[in-house]
N, C-alpha and C. Protein backbone atom coordinates (compact mmCIF):
# COMPACT_ATOMS: atom_id res chain seq x y z
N UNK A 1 107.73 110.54 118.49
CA UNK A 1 106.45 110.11 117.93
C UNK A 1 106.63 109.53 116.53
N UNK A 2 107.66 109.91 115.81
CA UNK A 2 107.62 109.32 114.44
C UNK A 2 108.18 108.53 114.04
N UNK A 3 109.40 108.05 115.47
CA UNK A 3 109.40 106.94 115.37
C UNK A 3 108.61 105.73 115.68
N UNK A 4 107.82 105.82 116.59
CA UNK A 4 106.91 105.30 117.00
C UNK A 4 105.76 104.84 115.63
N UNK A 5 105.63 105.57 115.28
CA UNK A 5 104.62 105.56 113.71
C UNK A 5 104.97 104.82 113.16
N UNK A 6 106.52 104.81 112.43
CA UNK A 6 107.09 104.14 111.65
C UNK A 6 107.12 102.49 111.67
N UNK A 7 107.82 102.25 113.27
CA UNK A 7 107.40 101.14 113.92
C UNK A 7 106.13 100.49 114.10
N UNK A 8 105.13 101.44 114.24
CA UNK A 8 103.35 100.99 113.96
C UNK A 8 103.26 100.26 112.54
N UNK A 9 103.90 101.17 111.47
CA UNK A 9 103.53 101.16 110.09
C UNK A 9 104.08 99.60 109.78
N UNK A 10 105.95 99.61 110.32
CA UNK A 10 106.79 98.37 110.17
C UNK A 10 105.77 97.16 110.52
N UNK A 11 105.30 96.66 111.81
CA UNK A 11 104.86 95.85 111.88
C UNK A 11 103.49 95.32 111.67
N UNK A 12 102.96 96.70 111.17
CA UNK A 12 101.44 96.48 110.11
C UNK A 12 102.16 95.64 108.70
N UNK A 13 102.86 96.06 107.83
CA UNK A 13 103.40 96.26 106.76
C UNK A 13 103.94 94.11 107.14
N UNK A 14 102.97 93.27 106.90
CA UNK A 14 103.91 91.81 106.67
C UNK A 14 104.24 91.34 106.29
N UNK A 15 104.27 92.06 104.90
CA UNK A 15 105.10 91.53 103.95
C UNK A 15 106.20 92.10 103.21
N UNK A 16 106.45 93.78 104.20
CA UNK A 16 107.60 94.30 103.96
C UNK A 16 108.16 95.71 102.59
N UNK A 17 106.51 95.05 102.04
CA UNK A 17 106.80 96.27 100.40
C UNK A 17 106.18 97.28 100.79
N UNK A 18 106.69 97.95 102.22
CA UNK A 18 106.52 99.48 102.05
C UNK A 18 105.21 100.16 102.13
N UNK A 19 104.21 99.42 101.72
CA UNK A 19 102.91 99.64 101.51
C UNK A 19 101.72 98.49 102.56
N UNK A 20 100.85 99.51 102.98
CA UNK A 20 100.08 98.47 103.76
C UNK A 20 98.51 98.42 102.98
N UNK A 21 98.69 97.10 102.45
CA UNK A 21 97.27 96.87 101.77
C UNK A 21 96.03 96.69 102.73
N UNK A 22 94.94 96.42 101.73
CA UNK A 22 93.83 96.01 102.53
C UNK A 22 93.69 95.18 103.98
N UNK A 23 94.25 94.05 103.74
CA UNK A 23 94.30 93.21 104.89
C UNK A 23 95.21 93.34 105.86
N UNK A 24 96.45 94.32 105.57
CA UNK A 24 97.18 94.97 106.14
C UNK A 24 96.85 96.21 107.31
N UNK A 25 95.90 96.67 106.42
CA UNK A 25 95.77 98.14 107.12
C UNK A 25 94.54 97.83 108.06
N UNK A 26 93.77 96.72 107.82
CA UNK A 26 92.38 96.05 108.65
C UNK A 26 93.13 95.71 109.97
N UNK A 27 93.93 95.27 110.27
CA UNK A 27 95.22 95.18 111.87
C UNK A 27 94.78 96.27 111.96
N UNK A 28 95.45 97.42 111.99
CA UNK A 28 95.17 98.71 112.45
C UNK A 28 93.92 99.40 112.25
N UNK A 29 93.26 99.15 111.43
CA UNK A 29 91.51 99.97 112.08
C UNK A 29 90.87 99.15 113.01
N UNK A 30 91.24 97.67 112.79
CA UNK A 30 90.70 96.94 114.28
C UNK A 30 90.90 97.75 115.62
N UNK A 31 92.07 98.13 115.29
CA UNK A 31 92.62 98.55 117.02
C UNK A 31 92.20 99.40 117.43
N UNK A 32 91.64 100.88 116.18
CA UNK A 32 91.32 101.89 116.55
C UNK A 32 89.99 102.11 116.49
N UNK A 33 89.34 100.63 116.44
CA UNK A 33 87.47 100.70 116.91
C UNK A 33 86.73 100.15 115.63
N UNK A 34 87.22 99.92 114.29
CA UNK A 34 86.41 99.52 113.45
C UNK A 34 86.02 98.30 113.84
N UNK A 35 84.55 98.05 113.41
CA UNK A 35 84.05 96.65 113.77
C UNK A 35 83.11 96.17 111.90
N UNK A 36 83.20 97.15 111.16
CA UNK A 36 82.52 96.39 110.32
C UNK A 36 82.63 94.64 109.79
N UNK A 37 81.83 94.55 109.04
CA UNK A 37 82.43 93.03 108.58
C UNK A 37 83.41 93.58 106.89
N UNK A 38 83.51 92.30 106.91
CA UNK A 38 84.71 92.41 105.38
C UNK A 38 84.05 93.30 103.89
N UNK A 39 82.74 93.25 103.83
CA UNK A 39 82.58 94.28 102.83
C UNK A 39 82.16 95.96 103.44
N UNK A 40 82.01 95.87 104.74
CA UNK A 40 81.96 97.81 104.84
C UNK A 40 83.59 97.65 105.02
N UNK A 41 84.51 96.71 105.61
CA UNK A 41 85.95 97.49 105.28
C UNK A 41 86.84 97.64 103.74
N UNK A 42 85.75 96.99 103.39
CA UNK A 42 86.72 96.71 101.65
C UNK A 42 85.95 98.75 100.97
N UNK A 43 84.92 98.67 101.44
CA UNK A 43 84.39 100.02 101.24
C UNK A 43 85.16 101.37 102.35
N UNK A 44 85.25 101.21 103.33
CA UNK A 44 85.99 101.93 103.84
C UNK A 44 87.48 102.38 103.57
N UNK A 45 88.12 101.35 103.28
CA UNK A 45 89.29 101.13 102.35
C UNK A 45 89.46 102.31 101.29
N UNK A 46 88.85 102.06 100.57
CA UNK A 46 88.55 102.48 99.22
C UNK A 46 88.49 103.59 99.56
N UNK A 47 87.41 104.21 100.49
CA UNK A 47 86.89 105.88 100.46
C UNK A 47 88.41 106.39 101.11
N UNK A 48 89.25 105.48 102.09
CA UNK A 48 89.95 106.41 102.56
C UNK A 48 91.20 106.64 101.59
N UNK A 49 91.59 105.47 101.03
CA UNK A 49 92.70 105.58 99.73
C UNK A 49 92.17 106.90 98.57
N UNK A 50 90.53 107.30 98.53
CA UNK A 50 90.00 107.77 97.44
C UNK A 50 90.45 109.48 98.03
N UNK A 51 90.30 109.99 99.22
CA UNK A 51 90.27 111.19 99.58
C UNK A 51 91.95 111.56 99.88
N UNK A 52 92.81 110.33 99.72
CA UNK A 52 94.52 111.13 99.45
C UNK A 52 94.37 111.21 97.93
N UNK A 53 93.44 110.41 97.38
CA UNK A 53 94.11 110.79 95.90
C UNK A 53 94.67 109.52 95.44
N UNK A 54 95.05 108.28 96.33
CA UNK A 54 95.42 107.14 95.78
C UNK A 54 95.06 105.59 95.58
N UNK A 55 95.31 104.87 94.39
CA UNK A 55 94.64 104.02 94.60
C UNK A 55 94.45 102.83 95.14
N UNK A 56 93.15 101.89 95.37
CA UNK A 56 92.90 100.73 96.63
C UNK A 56 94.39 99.83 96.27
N UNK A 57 94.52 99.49 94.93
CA UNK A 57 95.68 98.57 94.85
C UNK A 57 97.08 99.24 95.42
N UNK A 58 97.10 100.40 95.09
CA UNK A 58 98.53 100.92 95.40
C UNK A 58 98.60 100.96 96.96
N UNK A 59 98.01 100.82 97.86
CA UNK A 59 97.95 101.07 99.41
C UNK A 59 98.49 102.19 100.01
N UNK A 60 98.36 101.84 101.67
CA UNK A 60 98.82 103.01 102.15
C UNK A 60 100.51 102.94 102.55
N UNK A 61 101.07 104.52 102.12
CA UNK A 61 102.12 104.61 102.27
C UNK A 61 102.70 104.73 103.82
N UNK A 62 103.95 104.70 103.49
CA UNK A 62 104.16 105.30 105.50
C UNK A 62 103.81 106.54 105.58
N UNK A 63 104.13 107.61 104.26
CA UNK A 63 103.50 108.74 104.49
C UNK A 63 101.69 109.09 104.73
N UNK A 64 101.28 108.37 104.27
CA UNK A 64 100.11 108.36 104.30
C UNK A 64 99.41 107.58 105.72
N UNK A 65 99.92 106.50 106.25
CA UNK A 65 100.18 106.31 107.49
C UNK A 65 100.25 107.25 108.37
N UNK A 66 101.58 107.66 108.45
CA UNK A 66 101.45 109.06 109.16
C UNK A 66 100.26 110.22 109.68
N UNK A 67 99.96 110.74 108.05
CA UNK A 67 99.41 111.71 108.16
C UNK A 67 97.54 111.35 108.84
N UNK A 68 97.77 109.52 108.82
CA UNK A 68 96.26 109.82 109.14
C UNK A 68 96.53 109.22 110.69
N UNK A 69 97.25 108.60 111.06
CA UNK A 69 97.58 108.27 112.70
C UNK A 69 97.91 110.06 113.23
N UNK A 70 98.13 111.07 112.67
CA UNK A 70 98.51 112.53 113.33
C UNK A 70 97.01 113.43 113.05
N UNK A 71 96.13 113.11 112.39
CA UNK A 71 95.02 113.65 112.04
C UNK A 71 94.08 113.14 113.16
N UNK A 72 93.27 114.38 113.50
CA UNK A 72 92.56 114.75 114.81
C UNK A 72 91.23 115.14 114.40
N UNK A 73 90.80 114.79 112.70
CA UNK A 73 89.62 115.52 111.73
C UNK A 73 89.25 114.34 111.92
N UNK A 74 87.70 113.99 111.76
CA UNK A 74 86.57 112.99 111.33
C UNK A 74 87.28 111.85 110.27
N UNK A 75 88.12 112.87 109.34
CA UNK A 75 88.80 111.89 108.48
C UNK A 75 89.91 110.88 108.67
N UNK A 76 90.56 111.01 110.44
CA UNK A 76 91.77 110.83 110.37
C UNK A 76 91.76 109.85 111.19
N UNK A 77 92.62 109.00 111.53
CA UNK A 77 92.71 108.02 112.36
C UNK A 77 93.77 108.23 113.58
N UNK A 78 93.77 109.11 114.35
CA UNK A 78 94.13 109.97 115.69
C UNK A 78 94.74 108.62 116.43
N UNK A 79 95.76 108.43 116.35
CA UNK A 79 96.51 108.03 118.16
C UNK A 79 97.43 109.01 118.47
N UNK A 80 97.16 108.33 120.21
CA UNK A 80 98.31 109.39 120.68
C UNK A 80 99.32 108.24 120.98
N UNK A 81 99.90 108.76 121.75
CA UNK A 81 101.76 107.57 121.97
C UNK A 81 101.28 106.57 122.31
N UNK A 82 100.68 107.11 123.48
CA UNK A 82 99.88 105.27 124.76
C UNK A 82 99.25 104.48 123.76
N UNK A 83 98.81 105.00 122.93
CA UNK A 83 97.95 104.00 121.69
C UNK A 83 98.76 103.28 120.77
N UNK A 84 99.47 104.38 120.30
CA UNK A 84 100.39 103.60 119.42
C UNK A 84 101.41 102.08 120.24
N UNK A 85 101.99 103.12 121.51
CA UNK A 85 102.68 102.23 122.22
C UNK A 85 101.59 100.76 122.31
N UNK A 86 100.71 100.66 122.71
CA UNK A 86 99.84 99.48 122.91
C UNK A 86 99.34 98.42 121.57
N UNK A 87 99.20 99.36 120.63
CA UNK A 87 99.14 98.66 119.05
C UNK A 87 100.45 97.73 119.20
N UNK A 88 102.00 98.17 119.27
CA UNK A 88 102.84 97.78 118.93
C UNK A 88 102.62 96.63 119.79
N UNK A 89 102.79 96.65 121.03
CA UNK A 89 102.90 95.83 122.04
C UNK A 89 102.01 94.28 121.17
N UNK A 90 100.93 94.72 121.02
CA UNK A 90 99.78 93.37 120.64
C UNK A 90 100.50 93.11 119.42
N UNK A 91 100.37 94.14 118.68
CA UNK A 91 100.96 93.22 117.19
C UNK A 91 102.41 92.79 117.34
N UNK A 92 103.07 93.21 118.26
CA UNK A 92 104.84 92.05 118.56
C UNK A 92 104.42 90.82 119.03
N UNK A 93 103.51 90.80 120.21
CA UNK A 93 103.21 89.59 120.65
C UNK A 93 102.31 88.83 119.55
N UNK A 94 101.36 89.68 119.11
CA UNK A 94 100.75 88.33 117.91
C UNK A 94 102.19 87.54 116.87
N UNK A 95 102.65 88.70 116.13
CA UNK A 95 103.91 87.98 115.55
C UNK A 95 105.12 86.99 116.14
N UNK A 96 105.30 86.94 117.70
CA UNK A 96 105.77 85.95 118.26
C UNK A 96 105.05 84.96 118.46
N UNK A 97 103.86 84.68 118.49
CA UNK A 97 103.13 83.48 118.63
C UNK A 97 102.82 82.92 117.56
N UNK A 98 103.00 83.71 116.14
CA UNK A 98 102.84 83.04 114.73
C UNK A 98 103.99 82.60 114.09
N UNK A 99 104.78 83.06 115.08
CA UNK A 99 106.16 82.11 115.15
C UNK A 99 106.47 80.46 114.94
């Protein structure tokens, strides 16, 4: 499973610094049902960077990644494998076609 994460995080992460910013981390709440438009996610953003303790510019870490793809609370952003497995799948194929 954690590798699996990591690999989620890798190909969220497109520009490689470790950290998945705003427009970064919007790939992955798409997948897991967010539909707001661009200012409830710039607000959503924020609240969820605000309740680890870190800030909107600094983004999310892989650790922080982690802990909210393994979180099963209101707060957390819960996949299980089949999910993750299927994230990866779409976001490999989007990155081969932006090829």
């Amino acid at each position: 499973r954690d590798g699996l994460i990591r690999e989620a995080f890798t190909v969220c992460d497109k520009d490689g610094d470790l950290r998945l910013s705003s427009n970064e981390m919007r790939v992955f709440a798409g997948f897991i049902g967010f539909q707001g438009d661009d200012a409830a996610w710039a607000q959503e953003f924020r609240a969820l960077l605000a309740e680890s303790g870190t800030a909107p510019s600094a983004g999310v870490s892989v650790e922080l990644f982690t802990t909210l793809v393994n979180d099963t609370s209101d707060n957390g952003c819960y996949c299980t494998d089949e999910e993750l497995g299927l994230l990866l799948g779409r976001l490999q194929g989007a990155q081969r076609a932006w090829q």
